[in-house]
PDB file of N, CA and C in Angstrom:
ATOM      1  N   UNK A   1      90.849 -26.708 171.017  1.00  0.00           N
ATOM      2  CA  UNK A   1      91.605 -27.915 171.186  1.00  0.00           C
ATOM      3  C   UNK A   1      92.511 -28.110 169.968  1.00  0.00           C
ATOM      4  N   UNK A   2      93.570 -28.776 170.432  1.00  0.00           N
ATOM      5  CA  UNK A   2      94.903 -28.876 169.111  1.00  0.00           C
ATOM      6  C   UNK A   2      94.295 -30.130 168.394  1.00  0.00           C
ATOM      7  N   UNK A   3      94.886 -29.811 166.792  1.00  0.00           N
ATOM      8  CA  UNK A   3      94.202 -31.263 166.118  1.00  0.00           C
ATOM      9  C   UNK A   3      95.471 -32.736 166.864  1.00  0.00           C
ATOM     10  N   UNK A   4      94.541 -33.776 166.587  1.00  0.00           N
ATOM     11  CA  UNK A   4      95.390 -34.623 167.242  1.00  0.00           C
ATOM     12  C   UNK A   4      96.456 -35.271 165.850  1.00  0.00           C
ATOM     13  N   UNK A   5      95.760 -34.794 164.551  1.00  0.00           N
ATOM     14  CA  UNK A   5      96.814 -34.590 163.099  1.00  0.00           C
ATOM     15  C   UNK A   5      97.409 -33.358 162.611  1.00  0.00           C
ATOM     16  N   UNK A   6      98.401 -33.535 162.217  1.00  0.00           N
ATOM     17  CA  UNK A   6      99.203 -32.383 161.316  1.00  0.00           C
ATOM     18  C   UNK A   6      98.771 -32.506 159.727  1.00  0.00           C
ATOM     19  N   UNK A   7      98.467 -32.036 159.354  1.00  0.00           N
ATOM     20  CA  UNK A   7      98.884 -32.483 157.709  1.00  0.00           C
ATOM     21  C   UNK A   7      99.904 -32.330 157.315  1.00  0.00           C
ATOM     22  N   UNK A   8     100.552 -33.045 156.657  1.00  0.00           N
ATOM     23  CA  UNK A   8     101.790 -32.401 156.115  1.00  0.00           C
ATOM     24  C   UNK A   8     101.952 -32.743 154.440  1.00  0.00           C
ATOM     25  N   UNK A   9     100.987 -33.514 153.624  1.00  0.00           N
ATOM     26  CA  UNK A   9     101.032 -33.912 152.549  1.00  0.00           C
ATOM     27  C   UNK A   9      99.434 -33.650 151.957  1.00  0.00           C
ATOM     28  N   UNK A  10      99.402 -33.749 150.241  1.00  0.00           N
ATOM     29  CA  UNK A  10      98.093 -33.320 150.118  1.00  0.00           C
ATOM     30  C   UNK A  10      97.282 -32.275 150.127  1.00  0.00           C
ATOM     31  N   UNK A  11      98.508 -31.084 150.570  1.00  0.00           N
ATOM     32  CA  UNK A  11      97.854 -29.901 151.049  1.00  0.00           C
ATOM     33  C   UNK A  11      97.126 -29.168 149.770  1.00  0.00           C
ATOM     34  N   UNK A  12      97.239 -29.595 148.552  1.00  0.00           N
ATOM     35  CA  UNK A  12      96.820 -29.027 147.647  1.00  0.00           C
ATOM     36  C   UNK A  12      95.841 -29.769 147.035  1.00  0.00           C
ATOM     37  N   UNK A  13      95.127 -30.776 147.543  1.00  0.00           N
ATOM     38  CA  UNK A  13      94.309 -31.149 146.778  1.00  0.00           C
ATOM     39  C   UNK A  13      92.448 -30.565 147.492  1.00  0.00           C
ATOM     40  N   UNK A  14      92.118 -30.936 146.618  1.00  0.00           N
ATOM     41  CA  UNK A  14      90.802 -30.081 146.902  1.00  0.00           C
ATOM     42  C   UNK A  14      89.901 -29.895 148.212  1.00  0.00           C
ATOM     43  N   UNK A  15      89.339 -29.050 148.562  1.00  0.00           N
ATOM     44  CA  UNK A  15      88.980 -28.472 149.920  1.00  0.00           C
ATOM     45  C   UNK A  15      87.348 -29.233 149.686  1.00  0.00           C
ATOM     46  N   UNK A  16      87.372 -29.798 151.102  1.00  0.00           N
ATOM     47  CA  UNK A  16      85.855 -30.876 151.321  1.00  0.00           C
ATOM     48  C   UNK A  16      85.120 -29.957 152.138  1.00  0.00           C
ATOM     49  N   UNK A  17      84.083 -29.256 152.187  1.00  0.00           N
ATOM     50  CA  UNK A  17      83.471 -28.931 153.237  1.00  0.00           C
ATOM     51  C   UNK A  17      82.720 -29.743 154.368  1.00  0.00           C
ATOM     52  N   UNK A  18      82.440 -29.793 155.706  1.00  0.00           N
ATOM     53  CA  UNK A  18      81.830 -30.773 156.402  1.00  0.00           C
ATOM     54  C   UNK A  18      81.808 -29.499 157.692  1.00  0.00           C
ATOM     55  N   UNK A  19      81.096 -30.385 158.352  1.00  0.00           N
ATOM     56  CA  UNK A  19      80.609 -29.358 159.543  1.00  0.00           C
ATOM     57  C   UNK A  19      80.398 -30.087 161.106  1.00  0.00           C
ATOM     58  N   UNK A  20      81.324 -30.094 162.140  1.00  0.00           N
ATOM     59  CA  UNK A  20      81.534 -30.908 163.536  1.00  0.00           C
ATOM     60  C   UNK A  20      81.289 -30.003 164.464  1.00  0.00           C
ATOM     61  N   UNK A  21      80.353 -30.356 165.134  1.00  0.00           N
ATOM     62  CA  UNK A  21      79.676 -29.861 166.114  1.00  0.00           C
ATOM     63  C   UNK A  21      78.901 -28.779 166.167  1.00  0.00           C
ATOM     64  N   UNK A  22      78.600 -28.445 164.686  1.00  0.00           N
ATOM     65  CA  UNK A  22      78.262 -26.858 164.701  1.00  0.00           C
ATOM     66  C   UNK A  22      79.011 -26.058 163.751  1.00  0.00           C
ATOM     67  N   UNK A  23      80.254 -26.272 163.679  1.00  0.00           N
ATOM     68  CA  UNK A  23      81.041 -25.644 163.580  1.00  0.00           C
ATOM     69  C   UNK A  23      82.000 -25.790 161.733  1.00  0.00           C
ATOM     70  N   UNK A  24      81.762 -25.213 160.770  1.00  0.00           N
ATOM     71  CA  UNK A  24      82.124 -25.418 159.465  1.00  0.00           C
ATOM     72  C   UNK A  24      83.552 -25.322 159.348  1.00  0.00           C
ATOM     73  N   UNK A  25      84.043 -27.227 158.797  1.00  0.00           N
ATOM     74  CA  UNK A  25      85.598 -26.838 158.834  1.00  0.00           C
ATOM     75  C   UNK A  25      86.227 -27.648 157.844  1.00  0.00           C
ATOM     76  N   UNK A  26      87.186 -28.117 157.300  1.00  0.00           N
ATOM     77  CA  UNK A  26      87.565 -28.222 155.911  1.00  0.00           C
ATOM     78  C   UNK A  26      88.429 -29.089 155.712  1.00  0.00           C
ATOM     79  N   UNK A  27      88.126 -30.404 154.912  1.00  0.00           N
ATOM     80  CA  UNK A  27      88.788 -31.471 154.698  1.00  0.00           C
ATOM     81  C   UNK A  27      89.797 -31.785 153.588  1.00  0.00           C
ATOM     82  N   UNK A  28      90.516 -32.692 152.736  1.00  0.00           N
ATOM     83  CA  UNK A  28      90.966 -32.505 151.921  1.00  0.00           C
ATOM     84  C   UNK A  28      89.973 -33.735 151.106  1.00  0.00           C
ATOM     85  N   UNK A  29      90.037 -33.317 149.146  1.00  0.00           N
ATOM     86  CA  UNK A  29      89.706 -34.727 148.657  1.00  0.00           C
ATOM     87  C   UNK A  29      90.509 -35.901 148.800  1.00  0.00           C
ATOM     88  N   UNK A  30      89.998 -36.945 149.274  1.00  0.00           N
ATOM     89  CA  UNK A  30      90.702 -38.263 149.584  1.00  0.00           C
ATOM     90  C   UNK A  30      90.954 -38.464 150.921  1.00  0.00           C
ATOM     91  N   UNK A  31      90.194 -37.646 152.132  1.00  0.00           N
ATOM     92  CA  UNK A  31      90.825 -38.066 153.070  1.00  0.00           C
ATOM     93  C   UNK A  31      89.008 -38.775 153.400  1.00  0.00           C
ATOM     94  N   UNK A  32      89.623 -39.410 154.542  1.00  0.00           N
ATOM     95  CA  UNK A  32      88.428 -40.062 155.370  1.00  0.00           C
ATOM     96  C   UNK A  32      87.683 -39.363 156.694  1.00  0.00           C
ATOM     97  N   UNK A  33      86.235 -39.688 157.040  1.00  0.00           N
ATOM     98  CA  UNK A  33      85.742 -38.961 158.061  1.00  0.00           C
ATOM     99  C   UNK A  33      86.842 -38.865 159.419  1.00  0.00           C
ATOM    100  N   UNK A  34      88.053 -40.054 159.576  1.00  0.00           N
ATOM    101  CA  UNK A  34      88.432 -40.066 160.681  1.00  0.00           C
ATOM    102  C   UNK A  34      89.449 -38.935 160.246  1.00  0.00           C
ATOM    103  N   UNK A  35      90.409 -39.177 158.785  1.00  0.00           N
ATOM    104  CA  UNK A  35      91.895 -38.066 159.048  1.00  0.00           C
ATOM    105  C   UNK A  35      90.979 -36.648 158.926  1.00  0.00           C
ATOM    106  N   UNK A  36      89.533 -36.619 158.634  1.00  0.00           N
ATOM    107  CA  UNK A  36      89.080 -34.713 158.410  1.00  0.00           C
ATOM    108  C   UNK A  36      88.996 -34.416 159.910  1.00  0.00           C
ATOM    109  N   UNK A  37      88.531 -35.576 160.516  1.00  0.00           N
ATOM    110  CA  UNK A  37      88.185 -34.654 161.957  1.00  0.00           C
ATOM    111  C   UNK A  37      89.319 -34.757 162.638  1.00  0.00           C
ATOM    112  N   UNK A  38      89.845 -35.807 162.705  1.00  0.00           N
ATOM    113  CA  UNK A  38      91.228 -35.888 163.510  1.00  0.00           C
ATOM    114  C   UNK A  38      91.994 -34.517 162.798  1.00  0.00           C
ATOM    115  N   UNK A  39      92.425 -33.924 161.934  1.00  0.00           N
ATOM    116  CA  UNK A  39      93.277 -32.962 161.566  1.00  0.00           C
ATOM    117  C   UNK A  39      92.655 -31.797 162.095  1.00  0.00           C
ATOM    118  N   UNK A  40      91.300 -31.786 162.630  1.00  0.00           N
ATOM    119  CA  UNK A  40      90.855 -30.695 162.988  1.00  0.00           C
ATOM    120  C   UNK A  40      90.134 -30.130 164.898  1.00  0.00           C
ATOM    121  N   UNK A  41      90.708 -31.582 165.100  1.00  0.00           N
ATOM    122  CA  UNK A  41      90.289 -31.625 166.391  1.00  0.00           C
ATOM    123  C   UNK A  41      91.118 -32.979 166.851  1.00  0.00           C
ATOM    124  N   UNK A  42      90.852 -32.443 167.852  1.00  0.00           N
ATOM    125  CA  UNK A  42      91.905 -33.336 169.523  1.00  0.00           C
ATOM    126  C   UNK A  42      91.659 -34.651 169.860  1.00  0.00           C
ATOM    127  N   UNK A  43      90.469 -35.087 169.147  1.00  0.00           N
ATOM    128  CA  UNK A  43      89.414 -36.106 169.863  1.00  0.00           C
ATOM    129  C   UNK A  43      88.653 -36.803 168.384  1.00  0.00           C
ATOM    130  N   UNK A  44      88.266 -37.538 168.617  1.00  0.00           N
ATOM    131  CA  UNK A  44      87.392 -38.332 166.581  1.00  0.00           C
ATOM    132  C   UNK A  44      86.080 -37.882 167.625  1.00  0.00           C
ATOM    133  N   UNK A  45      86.127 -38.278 169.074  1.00  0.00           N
ATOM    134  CA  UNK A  45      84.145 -38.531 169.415  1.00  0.00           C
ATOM    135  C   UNK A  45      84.805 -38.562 171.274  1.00  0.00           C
ATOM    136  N   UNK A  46      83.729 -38.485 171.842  1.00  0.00           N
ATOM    137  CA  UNK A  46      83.514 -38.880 173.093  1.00  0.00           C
ATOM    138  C   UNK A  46      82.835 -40.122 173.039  1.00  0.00           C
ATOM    139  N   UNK A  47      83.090 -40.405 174.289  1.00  0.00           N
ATOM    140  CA  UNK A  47      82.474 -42.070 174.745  1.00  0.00           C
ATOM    141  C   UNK A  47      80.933 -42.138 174.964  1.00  0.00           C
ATOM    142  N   UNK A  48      80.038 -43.048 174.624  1.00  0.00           N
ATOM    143  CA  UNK A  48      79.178 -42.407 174.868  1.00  0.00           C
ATOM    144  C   UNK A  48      78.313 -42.659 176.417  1.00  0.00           C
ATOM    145  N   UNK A  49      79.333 -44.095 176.970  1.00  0.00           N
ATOM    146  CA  UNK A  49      79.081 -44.480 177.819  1.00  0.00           C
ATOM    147  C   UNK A  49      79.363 -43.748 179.556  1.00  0.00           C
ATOM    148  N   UNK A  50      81.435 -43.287 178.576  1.00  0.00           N
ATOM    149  CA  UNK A  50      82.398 -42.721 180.083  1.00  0.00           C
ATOM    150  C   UNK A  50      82.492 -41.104 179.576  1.00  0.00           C
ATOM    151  N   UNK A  51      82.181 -40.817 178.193  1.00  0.00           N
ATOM    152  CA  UNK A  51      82.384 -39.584 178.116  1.00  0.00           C
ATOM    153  C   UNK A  51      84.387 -39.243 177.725  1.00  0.00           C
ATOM    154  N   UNK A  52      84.562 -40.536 177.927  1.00  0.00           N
ATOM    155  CA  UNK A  52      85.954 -40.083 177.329  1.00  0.00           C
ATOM    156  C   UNK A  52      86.318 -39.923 175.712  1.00  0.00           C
ATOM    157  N   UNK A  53      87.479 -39.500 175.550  1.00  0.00           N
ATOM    158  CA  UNK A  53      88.043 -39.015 174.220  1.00  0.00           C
ATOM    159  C   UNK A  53      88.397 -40.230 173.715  1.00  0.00           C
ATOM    160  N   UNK A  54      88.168 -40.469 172.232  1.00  0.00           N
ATOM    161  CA  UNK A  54      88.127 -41.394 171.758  1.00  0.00           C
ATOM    162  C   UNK A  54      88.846 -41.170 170.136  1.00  0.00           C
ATOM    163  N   UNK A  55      89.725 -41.960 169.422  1.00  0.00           N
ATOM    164  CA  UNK A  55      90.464 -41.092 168.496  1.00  0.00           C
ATOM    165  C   UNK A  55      90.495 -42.307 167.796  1.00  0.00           C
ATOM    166  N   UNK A  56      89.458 -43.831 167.924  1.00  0.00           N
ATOM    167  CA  UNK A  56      89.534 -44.503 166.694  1.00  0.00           C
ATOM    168  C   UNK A  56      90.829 -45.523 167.425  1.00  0.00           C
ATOM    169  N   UNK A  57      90.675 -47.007 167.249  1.00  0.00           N
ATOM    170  CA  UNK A  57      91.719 -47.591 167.514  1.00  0.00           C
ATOM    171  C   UNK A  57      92.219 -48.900 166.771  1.00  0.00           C
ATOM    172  N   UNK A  58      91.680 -49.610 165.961  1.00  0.00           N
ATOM    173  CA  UNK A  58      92.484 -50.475 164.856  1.00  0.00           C
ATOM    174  C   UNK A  58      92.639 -50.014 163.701  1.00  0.00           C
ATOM    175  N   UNK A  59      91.891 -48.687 162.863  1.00  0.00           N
ATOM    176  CA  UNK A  59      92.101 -47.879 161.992  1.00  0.00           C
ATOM    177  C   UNK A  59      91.737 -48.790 160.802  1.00  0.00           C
ATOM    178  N   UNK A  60      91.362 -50.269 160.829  1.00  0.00           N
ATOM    179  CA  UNK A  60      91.203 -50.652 159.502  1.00  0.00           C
ATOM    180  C   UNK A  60      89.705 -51.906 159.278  1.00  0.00           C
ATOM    181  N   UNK A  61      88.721 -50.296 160.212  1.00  0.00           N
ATOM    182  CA  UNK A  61      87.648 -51.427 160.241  1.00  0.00           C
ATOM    183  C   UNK A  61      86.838 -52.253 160.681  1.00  0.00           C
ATOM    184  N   UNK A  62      87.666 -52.559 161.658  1.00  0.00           N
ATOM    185  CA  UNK A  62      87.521 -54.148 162.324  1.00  0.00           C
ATOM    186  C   UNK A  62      86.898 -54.262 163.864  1.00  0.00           C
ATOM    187  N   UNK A  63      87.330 -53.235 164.469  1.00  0.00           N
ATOM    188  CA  UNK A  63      86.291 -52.574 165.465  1.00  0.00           C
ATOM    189  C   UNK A  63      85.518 -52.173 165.201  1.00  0.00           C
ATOM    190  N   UNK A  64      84.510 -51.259 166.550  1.00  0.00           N
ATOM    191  CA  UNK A  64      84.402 -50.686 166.314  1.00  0.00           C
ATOM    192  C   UNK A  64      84.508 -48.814 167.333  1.00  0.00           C
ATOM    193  N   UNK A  65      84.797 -49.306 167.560  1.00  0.00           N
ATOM    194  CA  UNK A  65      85.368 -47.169 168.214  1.00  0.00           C
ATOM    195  C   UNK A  65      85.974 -46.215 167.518  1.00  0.00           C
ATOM    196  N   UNK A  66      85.593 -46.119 166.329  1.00  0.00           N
ATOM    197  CA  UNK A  66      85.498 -45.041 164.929  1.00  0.00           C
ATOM    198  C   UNK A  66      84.153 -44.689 164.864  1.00  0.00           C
ATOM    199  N   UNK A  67      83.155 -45.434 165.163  1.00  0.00           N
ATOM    200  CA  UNK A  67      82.063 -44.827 164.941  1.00  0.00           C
ATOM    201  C   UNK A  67      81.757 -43.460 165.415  1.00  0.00           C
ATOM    202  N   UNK A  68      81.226 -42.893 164.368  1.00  0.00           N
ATOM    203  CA  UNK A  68      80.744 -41.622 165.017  1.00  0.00           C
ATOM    204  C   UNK A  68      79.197 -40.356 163.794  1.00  0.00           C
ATOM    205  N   UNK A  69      78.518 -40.444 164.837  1.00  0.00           N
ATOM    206  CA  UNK A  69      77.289 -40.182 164.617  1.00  0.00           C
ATOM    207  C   UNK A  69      77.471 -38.411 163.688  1.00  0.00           C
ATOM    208  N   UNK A  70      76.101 -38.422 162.449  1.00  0.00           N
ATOM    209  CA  UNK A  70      75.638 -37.767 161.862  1.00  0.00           C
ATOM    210  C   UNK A  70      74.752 -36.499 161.985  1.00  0.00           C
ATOM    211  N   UNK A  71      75.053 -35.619 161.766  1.00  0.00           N
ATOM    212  CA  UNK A  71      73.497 -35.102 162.235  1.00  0.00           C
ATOM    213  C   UNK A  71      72.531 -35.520 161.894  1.00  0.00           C
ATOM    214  N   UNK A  72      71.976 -35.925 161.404  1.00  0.00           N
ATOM    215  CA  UNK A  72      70.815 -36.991 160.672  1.00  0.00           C
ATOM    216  C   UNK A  72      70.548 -38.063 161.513  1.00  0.00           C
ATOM    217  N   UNK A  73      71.601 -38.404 162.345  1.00  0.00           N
ATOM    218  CA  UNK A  73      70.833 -39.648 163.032  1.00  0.00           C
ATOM    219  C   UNK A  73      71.556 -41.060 162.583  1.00  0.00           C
ATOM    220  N   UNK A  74      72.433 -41.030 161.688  1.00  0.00           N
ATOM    221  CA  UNK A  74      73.188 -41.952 161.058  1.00  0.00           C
ATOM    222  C   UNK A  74      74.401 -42.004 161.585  1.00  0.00           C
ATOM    223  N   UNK A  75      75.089 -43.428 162.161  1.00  0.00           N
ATOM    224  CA  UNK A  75      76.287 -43.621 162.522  1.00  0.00           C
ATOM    225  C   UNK A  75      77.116 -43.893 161.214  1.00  0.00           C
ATOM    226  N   UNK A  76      78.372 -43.720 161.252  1.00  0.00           N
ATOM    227  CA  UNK A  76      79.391 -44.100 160.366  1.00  0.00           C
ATOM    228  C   UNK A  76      80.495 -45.089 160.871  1.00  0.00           C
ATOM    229  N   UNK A  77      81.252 -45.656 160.167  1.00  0.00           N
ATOM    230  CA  UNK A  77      82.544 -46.074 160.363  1.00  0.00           C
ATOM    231  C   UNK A  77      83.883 -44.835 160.041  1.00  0.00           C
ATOM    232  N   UNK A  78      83.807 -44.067 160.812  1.00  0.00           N
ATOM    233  CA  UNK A  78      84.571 -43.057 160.463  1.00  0.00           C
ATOM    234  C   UNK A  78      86.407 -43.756 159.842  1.00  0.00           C
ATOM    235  N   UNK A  79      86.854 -44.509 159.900  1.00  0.00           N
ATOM    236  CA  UNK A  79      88.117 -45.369 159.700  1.00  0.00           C
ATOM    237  C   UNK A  79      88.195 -45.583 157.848  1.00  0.00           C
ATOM    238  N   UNK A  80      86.873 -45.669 158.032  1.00  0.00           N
ATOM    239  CA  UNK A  80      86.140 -46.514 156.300  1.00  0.00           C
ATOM    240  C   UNK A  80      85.418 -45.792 155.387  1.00  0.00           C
ATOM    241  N   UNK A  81      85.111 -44.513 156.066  1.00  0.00           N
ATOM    242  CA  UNK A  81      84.199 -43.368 155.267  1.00  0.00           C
ATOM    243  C   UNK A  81      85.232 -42.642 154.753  1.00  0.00           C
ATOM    244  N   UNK A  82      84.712 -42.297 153.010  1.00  0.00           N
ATOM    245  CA  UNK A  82      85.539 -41.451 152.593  1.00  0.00           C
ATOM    246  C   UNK A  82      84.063 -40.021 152.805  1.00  0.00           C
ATOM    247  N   UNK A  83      85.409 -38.923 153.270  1.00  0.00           N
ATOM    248  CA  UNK A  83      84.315 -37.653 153.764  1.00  0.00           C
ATOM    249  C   UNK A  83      84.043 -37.104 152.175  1.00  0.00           C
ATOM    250  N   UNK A  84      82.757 -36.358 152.395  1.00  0.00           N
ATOM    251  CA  UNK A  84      81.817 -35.911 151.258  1.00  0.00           C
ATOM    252  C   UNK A  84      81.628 -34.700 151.732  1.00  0.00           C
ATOM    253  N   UNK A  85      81.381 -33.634 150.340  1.00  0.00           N
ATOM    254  CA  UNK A  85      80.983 -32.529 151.181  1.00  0.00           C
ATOM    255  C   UNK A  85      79.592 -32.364 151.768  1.00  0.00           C
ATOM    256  N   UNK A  86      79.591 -31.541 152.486  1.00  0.00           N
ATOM    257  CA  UNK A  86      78.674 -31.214 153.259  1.00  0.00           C
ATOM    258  C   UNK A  86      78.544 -32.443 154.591  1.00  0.00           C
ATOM    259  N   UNK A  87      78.716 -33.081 154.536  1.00  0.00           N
ATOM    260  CA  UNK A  87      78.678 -33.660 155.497  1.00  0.00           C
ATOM    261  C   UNK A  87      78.555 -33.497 156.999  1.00  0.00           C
ATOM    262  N   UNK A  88      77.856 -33.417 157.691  1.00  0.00           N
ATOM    263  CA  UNK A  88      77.938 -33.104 159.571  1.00  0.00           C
ATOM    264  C   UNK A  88      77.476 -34.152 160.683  1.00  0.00           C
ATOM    265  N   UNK A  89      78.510 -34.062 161.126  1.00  0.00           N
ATOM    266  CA  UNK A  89      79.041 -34.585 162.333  1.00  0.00           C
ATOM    267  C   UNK A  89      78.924 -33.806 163.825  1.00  0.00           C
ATOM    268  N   UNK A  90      77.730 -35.082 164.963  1.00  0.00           N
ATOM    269  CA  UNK A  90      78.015 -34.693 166.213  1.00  0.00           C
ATOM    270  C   UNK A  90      79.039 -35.506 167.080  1.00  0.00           C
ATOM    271  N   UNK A  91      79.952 -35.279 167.659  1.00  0.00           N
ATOM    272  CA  UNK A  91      80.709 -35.835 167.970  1.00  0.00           C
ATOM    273  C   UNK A  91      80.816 -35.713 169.592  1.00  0.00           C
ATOM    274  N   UNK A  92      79.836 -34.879 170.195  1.00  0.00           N
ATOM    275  CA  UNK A  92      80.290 -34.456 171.695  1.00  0.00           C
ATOM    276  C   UNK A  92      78.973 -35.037 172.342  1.00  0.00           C
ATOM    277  N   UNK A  93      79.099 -35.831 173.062  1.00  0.00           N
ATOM    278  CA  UNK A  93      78.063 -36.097 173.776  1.00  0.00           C
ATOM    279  C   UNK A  93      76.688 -35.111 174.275  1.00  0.00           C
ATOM    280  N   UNK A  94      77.233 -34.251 175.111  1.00  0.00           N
ATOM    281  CA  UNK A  94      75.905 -33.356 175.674  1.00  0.00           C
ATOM    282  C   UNK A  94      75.739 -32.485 174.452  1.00  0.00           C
ATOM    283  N   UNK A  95      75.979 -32.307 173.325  1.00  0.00           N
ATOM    284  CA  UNK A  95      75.262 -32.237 171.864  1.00  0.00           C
ATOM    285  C   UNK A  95      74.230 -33.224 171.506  1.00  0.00           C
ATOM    286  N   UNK A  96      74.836 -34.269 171.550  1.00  0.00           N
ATOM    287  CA  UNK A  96      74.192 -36.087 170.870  1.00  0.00           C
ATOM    288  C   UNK A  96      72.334 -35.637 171.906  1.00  0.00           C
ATOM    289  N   UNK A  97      72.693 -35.293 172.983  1.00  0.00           N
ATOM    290  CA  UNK A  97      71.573 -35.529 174.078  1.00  0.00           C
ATOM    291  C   UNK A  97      70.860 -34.662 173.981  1.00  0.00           C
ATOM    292  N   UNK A  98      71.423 -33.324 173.302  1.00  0.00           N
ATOM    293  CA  UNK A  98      70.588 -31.832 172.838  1.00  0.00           C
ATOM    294  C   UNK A  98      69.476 -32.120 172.255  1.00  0.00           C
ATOM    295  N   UNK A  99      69.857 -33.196 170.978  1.00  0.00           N
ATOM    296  CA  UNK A  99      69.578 -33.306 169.634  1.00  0.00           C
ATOM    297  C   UNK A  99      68.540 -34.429 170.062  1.00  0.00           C
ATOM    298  N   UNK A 100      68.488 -35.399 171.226  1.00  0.00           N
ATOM    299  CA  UNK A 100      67.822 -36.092 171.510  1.00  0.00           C
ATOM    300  C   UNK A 100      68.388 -37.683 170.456  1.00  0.00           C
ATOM    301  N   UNK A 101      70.277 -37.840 170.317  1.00  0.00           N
ATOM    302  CA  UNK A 101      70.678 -38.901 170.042  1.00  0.00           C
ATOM    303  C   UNK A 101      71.071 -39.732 170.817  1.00  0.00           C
ATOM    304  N   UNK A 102      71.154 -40.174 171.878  1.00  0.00           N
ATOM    305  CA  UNK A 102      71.541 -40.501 173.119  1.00  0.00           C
ATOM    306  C   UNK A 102      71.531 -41.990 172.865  1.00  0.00           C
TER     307      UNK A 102
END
């Protein structure tokens, strides 16, 4: 899937490791859980109700449909989280239900 961000600035500042769906992929320092995954995927999360694509929608907070779950079992405010390394993220539903997060 295409990211639903480009980067186009920042490209040189330091590489975050984090890991979505499985899958090990690479943030910048200073960005947030929403611009690492959004730059790296199509979608922030699925719904967990309709299963639809979900990409975050007042961006400053105040909702909430940024949330998006941990491997650990911990939700975030992905809008408000600054990403850390190592960090992992399930973001796909019939994962969430694998894992028994449902």
């Amino acid at each position: 899937m295409n990211p639903l961000l480009r980067r186009r600035y920042r490209l040189d500042e330091t590489p975050v490791p984090f890991v979505l769906n499985g899958v090990a992929e690479t943030g910048r320092r200073g960005d947030t859980v929403l611009t690492a995954i959004l730059s790296v995927s199509g979608s922030l999360r699925q719904s967990e109700f309709t299963g639809e694509k979900r990409a975050g929608f007042c961006l400053i907070g105040a909702c909430q449909d940024c949330y998006v779950m941990m491997a650990d079992g911990r939700r975030v405010r992905a809008c408000s989280t600054a990403l850390l390394p190592g960090m992992a993220f399930i973001t796909d539903v019939g994962a969430m239900a694998e894992i028994g997060h449902e």
